[in-house]
N, C-alpha and C. Protein backbone atom coordinates (compact mmCIF):
# COMPACT_ATOMS: atom_id res chain seq x y z
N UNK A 1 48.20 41.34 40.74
CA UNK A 1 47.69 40.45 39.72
C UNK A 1 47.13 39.19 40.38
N UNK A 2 45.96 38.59 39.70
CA UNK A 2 45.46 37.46 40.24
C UNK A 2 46.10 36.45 40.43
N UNK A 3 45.93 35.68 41.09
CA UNK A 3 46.60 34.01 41.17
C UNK A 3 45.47 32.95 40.58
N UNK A 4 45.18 33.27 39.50
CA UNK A 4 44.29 32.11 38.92
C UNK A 4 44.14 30.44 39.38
N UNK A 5 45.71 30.39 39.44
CA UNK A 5 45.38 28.72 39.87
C UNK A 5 45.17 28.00 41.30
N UNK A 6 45.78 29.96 42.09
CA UNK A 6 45.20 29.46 43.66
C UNK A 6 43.39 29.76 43.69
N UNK A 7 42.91 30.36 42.66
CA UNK A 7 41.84 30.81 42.68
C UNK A 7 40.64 29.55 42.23
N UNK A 8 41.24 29.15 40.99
CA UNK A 8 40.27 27.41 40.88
C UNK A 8 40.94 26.85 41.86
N UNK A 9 41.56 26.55 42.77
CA UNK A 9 41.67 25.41 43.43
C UNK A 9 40.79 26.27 44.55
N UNK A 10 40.27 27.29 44.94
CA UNK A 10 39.85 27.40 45.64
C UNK A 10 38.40 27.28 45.93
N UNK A 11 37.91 27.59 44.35
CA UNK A 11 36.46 27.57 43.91
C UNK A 11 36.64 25.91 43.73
N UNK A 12 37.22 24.91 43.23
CA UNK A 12 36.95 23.45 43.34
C UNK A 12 36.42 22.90 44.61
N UNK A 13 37.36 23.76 45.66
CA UNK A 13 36.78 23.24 46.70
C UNK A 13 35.44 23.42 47.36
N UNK A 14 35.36 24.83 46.73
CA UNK A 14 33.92 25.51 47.62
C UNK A 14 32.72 24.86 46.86
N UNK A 15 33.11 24.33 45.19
CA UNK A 15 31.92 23.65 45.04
C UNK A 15 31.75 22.13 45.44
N UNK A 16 32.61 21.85 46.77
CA UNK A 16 32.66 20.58 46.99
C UNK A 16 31.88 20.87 48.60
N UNK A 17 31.59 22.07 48.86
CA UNK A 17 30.46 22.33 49.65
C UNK A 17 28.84 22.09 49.24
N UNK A 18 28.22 21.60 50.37
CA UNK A 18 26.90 20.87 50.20
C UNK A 18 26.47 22.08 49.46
N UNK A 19 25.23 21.78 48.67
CA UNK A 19 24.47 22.63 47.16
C UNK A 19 24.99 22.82 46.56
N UNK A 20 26.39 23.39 46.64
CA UNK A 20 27.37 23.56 45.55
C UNK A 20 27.47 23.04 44.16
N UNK A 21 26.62 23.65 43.38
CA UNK A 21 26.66 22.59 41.70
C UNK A 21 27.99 23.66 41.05
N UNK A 22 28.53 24.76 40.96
CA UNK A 22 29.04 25.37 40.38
C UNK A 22 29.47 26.85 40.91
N UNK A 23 30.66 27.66 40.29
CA UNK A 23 30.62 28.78 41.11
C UNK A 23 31.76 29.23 39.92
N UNK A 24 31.54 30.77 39.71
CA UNK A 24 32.46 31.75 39.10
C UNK A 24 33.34 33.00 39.76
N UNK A 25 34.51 33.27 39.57
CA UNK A 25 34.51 34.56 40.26
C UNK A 25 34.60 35.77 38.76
N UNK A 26 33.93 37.01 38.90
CA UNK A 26 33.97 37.47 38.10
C UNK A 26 34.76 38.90 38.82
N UNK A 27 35.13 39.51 37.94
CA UNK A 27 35.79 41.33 38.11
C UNK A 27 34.30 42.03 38.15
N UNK A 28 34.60 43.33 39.17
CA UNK A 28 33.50 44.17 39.51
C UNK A 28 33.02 44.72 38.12
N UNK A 29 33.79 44.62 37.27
CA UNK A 29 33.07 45.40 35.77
C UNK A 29 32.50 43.80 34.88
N UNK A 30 32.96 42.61 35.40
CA UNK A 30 32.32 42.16 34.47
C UNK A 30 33.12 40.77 33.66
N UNK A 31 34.66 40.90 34.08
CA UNK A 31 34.68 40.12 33.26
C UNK A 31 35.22 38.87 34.42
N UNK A 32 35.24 37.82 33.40
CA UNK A 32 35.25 36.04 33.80
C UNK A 32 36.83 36.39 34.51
N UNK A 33 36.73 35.96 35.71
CA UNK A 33 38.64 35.81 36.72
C UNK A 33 38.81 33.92 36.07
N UNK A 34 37.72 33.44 36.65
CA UNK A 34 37.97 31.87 37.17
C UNK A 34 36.88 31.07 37.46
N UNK A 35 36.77 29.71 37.47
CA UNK A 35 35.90 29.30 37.36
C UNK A 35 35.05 28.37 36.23
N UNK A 36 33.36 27.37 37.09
CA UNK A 36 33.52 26.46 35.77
C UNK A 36 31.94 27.32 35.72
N UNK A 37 31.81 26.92 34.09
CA UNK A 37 30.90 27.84 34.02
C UNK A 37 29.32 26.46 33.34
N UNK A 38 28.42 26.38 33.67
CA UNK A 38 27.64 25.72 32.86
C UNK A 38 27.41 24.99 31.33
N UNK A 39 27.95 23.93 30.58
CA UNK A 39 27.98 23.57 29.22
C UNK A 39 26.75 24.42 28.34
N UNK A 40 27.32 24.99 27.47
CA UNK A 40 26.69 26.05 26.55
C UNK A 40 26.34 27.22 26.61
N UNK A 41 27.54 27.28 27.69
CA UNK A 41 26.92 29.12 28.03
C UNK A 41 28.21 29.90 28.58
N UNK A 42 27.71 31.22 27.25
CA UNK A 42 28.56 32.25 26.42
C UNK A 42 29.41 32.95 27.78
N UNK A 43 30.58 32.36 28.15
CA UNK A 43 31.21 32.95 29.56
C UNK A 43 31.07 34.33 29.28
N UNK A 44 31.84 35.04 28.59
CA UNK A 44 32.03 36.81 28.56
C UNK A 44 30.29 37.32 28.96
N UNK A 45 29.10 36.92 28.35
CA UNK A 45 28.13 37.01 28.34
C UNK A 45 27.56 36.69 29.66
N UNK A 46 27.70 35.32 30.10
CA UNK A 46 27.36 35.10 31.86
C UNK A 46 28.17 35.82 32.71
N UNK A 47 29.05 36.32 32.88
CA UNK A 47 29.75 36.83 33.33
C UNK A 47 29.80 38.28 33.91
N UNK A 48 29.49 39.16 32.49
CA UNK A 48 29.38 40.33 32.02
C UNK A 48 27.89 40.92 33.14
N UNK A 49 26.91 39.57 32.72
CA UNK A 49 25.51 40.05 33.14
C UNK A 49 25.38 40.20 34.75
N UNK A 50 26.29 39.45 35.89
CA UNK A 50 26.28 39.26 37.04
C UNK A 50 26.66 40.54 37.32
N UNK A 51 27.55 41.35 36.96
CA UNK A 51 28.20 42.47 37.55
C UNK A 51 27.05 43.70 37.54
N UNK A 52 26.57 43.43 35.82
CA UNK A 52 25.25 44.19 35.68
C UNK A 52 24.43 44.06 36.78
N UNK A 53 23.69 42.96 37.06
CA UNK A 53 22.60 42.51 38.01
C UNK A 53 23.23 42.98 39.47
N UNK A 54 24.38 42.86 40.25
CA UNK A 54 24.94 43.40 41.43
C UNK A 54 25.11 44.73 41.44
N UNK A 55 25.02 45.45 40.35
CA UNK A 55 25.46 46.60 40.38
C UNK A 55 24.03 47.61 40.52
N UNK A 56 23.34 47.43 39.85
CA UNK A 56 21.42 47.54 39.63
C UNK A 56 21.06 47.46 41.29
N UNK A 57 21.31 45.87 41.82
CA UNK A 57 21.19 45.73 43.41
C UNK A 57 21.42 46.88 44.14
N UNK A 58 22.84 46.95 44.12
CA UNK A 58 23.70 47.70 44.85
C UNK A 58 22.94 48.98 44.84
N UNK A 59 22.65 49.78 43.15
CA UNK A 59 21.78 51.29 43.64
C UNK A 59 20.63 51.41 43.94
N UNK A 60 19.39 50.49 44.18
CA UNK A 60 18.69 49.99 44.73
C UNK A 60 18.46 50.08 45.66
N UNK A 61 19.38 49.66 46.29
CA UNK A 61 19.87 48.85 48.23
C UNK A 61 20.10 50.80 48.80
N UNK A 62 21.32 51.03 48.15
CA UNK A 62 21.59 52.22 48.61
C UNK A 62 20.91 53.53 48.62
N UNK A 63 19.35 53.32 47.53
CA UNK A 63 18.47 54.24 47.97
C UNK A 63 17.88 54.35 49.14
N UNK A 64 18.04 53.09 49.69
CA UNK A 64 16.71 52.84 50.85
C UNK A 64 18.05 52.77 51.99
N UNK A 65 19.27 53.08 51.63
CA UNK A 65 20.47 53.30 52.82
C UNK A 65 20.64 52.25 53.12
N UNK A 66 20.04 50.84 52.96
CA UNK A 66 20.87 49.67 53.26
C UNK A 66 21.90 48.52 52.92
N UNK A 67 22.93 48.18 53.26
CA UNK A 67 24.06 47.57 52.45
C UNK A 67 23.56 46.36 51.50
N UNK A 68 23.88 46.28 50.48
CA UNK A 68 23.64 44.89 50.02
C UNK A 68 24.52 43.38 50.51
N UNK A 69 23.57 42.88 50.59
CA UNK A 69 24.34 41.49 51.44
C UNK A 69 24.70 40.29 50.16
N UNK A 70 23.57 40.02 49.38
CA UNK A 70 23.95 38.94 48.12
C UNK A 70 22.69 39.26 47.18
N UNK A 71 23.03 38.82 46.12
CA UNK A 71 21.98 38.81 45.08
C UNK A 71 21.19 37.42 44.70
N UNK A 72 20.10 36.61 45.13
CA UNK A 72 19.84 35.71 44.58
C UNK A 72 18.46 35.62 43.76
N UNK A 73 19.35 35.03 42.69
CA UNK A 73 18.12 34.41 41.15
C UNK A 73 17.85 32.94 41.60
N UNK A 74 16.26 33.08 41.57
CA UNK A 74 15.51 32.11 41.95
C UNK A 74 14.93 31.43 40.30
N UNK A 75 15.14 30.06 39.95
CA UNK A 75 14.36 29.51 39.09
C UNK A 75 13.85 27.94 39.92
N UNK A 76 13.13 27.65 39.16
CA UNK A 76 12.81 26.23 39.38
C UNK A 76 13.60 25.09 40.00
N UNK A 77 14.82 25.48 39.01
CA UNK A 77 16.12 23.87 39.06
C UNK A 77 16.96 24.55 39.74
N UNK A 78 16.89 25.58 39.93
CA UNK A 78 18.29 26.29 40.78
C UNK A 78 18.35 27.56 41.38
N UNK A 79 19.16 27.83 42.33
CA UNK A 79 19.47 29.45 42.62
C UNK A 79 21.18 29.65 42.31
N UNK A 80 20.90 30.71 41.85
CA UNK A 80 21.98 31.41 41.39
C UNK A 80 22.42 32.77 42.85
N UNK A 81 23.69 32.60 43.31
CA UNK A 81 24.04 33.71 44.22
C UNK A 81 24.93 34.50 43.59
N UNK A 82 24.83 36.08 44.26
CA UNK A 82 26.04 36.85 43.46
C UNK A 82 26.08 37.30 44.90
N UNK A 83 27.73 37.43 45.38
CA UNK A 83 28.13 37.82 46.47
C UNK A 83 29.03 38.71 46.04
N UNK A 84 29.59 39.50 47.09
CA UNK A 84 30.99 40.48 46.91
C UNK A 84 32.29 39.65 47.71
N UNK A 85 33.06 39.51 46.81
CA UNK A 85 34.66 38.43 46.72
C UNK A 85 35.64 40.06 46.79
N UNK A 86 35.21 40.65 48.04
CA UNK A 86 36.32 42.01 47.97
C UNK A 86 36.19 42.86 47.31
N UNK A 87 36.84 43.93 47.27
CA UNK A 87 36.62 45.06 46.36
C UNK A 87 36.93 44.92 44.80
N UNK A 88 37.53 43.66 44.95
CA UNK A 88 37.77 43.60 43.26
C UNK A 88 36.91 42.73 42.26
N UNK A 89 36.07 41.74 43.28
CA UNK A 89 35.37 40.38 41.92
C UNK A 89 34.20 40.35 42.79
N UNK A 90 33.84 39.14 42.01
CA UNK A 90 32.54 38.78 42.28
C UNK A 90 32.61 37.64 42.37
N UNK A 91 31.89 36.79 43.49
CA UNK A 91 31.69 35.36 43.51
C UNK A 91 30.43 34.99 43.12
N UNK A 92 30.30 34.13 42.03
CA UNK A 92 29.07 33.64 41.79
C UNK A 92 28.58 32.31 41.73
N UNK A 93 27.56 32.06 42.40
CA UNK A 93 27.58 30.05 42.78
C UNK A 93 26.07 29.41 42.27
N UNK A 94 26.16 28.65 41.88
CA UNK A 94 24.54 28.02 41.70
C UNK A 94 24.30 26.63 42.47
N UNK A 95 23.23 27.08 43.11
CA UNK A 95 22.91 25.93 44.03
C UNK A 95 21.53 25.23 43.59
N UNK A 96 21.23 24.31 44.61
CA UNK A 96 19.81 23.83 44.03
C UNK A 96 19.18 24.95 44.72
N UNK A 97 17.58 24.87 44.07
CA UNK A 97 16.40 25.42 44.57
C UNK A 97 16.48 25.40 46.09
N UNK A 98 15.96 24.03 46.69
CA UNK A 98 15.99 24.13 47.95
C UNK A 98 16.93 24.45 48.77
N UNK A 99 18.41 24.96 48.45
CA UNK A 99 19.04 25.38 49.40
C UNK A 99 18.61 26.65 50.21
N UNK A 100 19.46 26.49 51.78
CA UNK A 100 18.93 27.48 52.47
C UNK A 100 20.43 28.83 51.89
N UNK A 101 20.21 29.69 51.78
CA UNK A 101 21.44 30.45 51.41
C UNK A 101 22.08 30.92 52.73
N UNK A 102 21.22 31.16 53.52
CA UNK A 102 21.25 31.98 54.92
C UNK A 102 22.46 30.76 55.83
N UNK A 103 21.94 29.42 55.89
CA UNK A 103 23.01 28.85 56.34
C UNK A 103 24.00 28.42 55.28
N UNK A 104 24.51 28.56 54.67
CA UNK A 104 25.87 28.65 53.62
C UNK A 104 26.66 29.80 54.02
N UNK A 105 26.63 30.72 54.90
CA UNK A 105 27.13 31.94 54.70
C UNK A 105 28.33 31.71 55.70
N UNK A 106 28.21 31.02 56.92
CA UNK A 106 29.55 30.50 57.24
C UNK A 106 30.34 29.93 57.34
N UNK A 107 30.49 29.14 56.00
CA UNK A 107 31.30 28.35 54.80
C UNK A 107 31.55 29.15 53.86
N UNK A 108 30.44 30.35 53.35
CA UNK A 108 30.95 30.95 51.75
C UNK A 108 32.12 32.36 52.65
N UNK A 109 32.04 32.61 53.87
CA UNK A 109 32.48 33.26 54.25
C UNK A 109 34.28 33.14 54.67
N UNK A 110 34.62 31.84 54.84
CA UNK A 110 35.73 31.28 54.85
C UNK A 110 36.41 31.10 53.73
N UNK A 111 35.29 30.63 52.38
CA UNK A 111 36.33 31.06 51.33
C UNK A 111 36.38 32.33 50.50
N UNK A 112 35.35 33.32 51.08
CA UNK A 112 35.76 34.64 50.35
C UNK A 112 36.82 35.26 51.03
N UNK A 113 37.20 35.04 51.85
CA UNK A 113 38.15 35.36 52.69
C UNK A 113 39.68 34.49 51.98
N UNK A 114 39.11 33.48 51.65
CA UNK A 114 40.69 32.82 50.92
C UNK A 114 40.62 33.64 49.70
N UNK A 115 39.79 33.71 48.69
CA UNK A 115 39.76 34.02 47.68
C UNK A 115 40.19 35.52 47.44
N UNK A 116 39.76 36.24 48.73
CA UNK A 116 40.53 37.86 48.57
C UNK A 116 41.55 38.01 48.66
N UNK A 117 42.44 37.19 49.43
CA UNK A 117 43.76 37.26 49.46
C UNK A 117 44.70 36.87 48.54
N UNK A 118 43.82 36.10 46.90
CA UNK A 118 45.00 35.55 45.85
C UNK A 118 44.18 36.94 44.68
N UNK A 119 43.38 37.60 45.14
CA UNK A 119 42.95 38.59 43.72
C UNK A 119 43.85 39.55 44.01
């Protein structure tokens, strides 16, 4: 069973990493573990849709035989990442536009590594 409250204290911190505006962890099917989620928006619904969108990736990736590494949604004001948080969730973070994602990865990599060990 999860450890929810080692799990926000863990995501508090990671959004106290540079770009860091926000971050969720979700279950591989979909639903909300932990996490803050954007003012006015339908968690089960944001939530639900990330697993969709990683999962789409994932058979995608695996036609062409290559692993999927992260999923990122590009808008204007922001990028949205969907990573794999272990075999069981999903980490999901929104950064600004201009972040580089490529250098974040050995920082997001230290706490998916905390974060697998309380799911």
């Amino acid at each position: 069973m999860a450890d929810v409250t080692a799990l926000e204290t863990i995501l508090h911190e990671f959004e106290r990493s540079e770009g860091v505006q926000d971050s969720i962890l979700v279950s591989r099917n979909g639903t909300y573990i932990a996490g803050s989620v954007p003012k006015g928006v339908h968690v089960e619904t944001f939530a639900a849709m990330f697993a969709i969108l990683l999962g789409a990736a994932e058979n995608a990736t695996s036609e062409l035989k290559e692993p999927l590494d992260n999923v990122v949604i590009n808008s204007p004001a922001s990028k949205i990442v969907i990573v794999h948080a272990g075999p069981k969730a999903l980490l999901v973070f929104r950064t600004s536009a201009s972040s580089d994602v490529a250098r974040m990865k050995p920082a997001l990599e230290k706490f998916l590594g905390r974060i697998e060990e309380h799911l």
